[in-house]
N, C-alpha and C. Protein backbone atom coordinates (compact mmCIF):
# COMPACT_ATOMS: atom_id res chain seq x y z
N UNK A 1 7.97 22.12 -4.01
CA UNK A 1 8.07 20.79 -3.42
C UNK A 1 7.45 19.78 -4.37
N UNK A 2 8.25 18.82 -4.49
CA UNK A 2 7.39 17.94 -5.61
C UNK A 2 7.06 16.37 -4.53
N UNK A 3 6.13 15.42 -5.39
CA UNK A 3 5.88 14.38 -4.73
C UNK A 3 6.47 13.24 -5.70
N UNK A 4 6.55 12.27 -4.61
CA UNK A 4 6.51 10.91 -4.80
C UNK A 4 5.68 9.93 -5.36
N UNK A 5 5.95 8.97 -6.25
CA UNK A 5 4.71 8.03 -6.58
C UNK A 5 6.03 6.37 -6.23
N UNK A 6 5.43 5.93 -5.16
CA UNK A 6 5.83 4.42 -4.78
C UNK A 6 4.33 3.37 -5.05
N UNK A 7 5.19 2.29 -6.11
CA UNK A 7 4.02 0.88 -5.44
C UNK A 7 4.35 0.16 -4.77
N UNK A 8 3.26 0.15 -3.91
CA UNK A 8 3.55 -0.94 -2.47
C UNK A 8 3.09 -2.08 -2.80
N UNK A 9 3.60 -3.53 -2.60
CA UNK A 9 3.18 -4.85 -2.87
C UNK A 9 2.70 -4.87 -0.99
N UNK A 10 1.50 -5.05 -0.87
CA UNK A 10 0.95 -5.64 0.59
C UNK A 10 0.21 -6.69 0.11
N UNK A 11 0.97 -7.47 1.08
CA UNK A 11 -0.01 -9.03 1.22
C UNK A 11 -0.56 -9.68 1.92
N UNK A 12 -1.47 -10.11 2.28
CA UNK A 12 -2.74 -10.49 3.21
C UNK A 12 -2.16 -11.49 3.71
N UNK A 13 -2.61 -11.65 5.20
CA UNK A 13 -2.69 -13.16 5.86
C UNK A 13 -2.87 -13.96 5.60
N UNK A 14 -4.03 -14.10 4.66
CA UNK A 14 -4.59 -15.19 4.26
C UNK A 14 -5.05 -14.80 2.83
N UNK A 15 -5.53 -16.20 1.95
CA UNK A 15 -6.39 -16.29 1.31
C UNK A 15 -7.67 -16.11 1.46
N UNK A 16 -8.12 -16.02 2.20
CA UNK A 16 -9.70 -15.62 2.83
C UNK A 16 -10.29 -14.13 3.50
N UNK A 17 -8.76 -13.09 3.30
CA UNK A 17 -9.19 -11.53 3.79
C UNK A 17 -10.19 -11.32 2.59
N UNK A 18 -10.92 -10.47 3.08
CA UNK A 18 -11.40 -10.05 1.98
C UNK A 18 -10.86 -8.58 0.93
N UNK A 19 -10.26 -8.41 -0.21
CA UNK A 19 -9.44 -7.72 -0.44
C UNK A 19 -10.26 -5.71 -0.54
N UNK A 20 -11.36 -6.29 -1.10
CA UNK A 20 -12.00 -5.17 -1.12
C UNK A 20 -11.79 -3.99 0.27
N UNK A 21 -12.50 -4.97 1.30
CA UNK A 21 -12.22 -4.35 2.44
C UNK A 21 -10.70 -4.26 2.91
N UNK A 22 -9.99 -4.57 2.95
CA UNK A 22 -8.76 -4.71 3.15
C UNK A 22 -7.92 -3.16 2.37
N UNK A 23 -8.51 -3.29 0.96
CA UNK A 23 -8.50 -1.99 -0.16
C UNK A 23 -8.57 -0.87 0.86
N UNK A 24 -10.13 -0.79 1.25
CA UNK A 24 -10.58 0.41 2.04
C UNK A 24 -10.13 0.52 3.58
N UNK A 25 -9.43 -0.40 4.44
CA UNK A 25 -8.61 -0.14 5.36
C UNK A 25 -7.41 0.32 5.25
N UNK A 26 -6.59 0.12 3.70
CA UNK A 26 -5.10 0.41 3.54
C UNK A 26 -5.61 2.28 3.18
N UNK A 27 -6.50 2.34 2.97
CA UNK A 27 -7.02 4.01 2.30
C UNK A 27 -6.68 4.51 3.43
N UNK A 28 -7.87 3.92 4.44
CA UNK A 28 -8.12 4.27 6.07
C UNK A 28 -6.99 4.95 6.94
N UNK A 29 -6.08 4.47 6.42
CA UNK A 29 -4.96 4.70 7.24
C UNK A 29 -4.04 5.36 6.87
N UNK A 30 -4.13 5.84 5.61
CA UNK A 30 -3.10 6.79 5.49
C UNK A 30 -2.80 7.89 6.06
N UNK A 31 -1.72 8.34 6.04
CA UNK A 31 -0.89 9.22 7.06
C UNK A 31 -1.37 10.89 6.35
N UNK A 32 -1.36 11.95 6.86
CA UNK A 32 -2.06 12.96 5.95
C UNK A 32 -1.43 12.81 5.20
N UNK A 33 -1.63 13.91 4.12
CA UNK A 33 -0.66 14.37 2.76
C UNK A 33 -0.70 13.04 1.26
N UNK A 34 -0.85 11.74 2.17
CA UNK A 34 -0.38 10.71 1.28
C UNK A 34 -1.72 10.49 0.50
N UNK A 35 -1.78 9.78 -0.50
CA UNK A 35 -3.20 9.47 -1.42
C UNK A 35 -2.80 8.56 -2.19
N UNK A 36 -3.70 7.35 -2.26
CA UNK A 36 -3.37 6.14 -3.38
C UNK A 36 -4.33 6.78 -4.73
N UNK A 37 -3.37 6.07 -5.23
CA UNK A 37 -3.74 6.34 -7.14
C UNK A 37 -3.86 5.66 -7.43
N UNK A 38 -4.95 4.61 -7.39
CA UNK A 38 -5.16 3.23 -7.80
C UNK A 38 -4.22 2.16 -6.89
N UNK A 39 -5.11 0.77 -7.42
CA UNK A 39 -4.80 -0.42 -6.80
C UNK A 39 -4.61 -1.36 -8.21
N UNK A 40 -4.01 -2.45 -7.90
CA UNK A 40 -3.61 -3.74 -9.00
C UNK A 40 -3.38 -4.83 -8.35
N UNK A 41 -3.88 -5.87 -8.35
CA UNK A 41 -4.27 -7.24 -7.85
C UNK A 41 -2.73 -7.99 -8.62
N UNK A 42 -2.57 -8.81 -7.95
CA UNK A 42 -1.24 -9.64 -8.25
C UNK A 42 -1.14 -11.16 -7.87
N UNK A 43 -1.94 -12.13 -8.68
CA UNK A 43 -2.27 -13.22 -7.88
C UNK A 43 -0.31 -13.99 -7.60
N UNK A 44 -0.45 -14.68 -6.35
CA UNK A 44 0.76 -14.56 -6.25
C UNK A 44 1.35 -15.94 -6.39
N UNK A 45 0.31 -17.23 -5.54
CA UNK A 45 0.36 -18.47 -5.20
C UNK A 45 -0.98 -19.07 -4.83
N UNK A 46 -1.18 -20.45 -4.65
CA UNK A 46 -2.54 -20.74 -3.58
C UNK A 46 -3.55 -20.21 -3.58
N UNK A 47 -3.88 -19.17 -4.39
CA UNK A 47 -5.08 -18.57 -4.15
C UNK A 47 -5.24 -17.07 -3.68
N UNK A 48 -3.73 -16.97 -3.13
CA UNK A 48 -2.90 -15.31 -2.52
C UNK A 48 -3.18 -14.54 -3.36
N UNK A 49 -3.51 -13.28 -3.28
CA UNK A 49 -4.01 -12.32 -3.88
C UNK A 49 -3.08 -11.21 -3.41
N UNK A 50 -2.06 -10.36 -4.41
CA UNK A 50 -1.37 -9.00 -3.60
C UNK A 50 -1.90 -8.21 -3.88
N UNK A 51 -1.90 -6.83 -3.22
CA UNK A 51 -2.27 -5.75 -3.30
C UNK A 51 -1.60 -4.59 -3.68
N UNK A 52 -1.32 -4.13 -4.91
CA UNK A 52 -0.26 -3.40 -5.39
C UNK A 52 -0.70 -2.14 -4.89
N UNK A 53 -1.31 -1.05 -4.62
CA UNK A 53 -1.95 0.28 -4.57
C UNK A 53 -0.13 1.33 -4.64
N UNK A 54 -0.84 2.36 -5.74
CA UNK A 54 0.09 3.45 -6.00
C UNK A 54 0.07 4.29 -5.23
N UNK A 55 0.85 5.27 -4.51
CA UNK A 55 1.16 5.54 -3.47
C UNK A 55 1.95 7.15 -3.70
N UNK A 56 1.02 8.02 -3.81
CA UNK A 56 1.71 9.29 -3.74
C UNK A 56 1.89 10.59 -2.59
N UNK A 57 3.01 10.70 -2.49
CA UNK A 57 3.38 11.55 -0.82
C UNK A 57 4.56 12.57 -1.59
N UNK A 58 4.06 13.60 -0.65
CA UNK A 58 4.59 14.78 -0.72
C UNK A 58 6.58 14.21 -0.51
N UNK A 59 7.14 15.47 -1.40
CA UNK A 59 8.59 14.84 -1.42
C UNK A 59 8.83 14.82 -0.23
N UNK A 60 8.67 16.19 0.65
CA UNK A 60 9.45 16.40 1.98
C UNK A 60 8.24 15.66 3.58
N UNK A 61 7.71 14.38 2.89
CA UNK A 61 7.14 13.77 3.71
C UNK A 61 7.86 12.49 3.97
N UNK A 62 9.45 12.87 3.76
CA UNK A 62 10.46 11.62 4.64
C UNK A 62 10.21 10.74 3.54
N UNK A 63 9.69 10.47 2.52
CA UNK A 63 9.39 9.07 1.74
C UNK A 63 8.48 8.39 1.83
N UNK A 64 8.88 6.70 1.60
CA UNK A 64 7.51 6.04 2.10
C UNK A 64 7.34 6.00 3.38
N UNK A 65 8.08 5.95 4.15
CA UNK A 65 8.16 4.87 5.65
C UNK A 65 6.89 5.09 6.50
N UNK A 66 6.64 6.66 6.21
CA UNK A 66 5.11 6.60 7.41
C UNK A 66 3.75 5.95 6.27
N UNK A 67 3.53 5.79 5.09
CA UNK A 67 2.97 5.03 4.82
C UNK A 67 2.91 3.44 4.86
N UNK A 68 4.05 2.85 4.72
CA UNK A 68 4.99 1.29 5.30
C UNK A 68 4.13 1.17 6.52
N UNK A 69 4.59 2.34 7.44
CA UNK A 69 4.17 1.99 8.53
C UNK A 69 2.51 1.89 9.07
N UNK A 70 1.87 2.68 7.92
CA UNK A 70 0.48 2.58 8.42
C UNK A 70 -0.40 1.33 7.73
N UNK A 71 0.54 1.01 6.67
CA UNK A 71 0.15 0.46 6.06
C UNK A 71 0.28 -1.02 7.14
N UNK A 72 1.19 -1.61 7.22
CA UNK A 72 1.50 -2.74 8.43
C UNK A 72 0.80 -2.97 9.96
N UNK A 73 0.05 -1.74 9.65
CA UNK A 73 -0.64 -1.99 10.93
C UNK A 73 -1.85 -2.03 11.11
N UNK A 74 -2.54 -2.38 9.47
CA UNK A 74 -3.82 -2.57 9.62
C UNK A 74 -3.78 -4.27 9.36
N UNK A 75 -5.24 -4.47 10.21
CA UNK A 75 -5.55 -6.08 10.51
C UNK A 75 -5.65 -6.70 8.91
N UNK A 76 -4.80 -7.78 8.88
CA UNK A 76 -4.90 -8.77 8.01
C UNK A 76 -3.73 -8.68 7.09
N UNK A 77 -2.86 -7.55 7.41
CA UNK A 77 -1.78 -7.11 6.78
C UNK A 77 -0.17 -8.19 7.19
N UNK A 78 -0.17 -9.14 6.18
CA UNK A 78 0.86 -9.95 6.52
C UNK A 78 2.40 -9.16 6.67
N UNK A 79 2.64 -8.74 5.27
CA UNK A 79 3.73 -8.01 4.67
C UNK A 79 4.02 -6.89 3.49
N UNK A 80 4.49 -5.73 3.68
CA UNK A 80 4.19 -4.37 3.02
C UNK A 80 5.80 -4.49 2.45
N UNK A 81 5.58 -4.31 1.26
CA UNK A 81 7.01 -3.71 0.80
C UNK A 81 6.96 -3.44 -0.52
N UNK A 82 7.49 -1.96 -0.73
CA UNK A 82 8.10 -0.83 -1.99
C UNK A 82 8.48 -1.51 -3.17
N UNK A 83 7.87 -2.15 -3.90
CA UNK A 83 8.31 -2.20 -5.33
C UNK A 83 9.27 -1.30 -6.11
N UNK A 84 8.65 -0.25 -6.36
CA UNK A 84 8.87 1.31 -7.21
C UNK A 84 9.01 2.41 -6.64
N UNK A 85 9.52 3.28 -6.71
CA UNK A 85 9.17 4.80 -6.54
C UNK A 85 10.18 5.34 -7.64
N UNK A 86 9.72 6.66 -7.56
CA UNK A 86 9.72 7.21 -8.63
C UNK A 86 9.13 9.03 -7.89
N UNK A 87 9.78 10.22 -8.64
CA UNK A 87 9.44 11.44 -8.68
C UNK A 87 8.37 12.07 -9.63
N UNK A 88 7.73 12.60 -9.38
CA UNK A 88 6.24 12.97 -10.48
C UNK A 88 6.18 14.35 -10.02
């Protein structure tokens, strides 16, 4: 079985989340199996800050979507969406 490596662009509510913590809530929530491989900051507009984090899940773990999804449901989480993926 091989895995997946996706980057997720998530972007904050605001200019004023704090990203660090925000970092360690998107960890928080991952779905088993899945594990970030680093993060990359993406200033976007205004002061917006994105949150790139690399994103590796087992192949036969359906893809991204249960990460998408955990990812969207932590507080301060405006909008989550897949840049990349890729097989590793």
């Amino acid at each position: 079985m091989g895995k997946v490596a996706a980057k997720v662009k998530v972007m904050p509510q605001s200019p004023e989340i704090d990203l660090d913590d925000l970092q360690e809530k998107l960890e928080d929530s991952l779905p088993e199996g899945a594990k970030i491989n680093g993060f990359e900051r993406d200033d976007v507009a205004f002061g917006l800050v994105a949150l790139l984090p690399t994103v590796i899940v087992p192949d036969d773990a359906g893809g991204t979507e249960a990460v998408e999804e955990s990812f969207s449901n932590v507080d301060g989480v405006e909008s989550v969406d897949v840049q990349n993926v890729g097989r590793i």
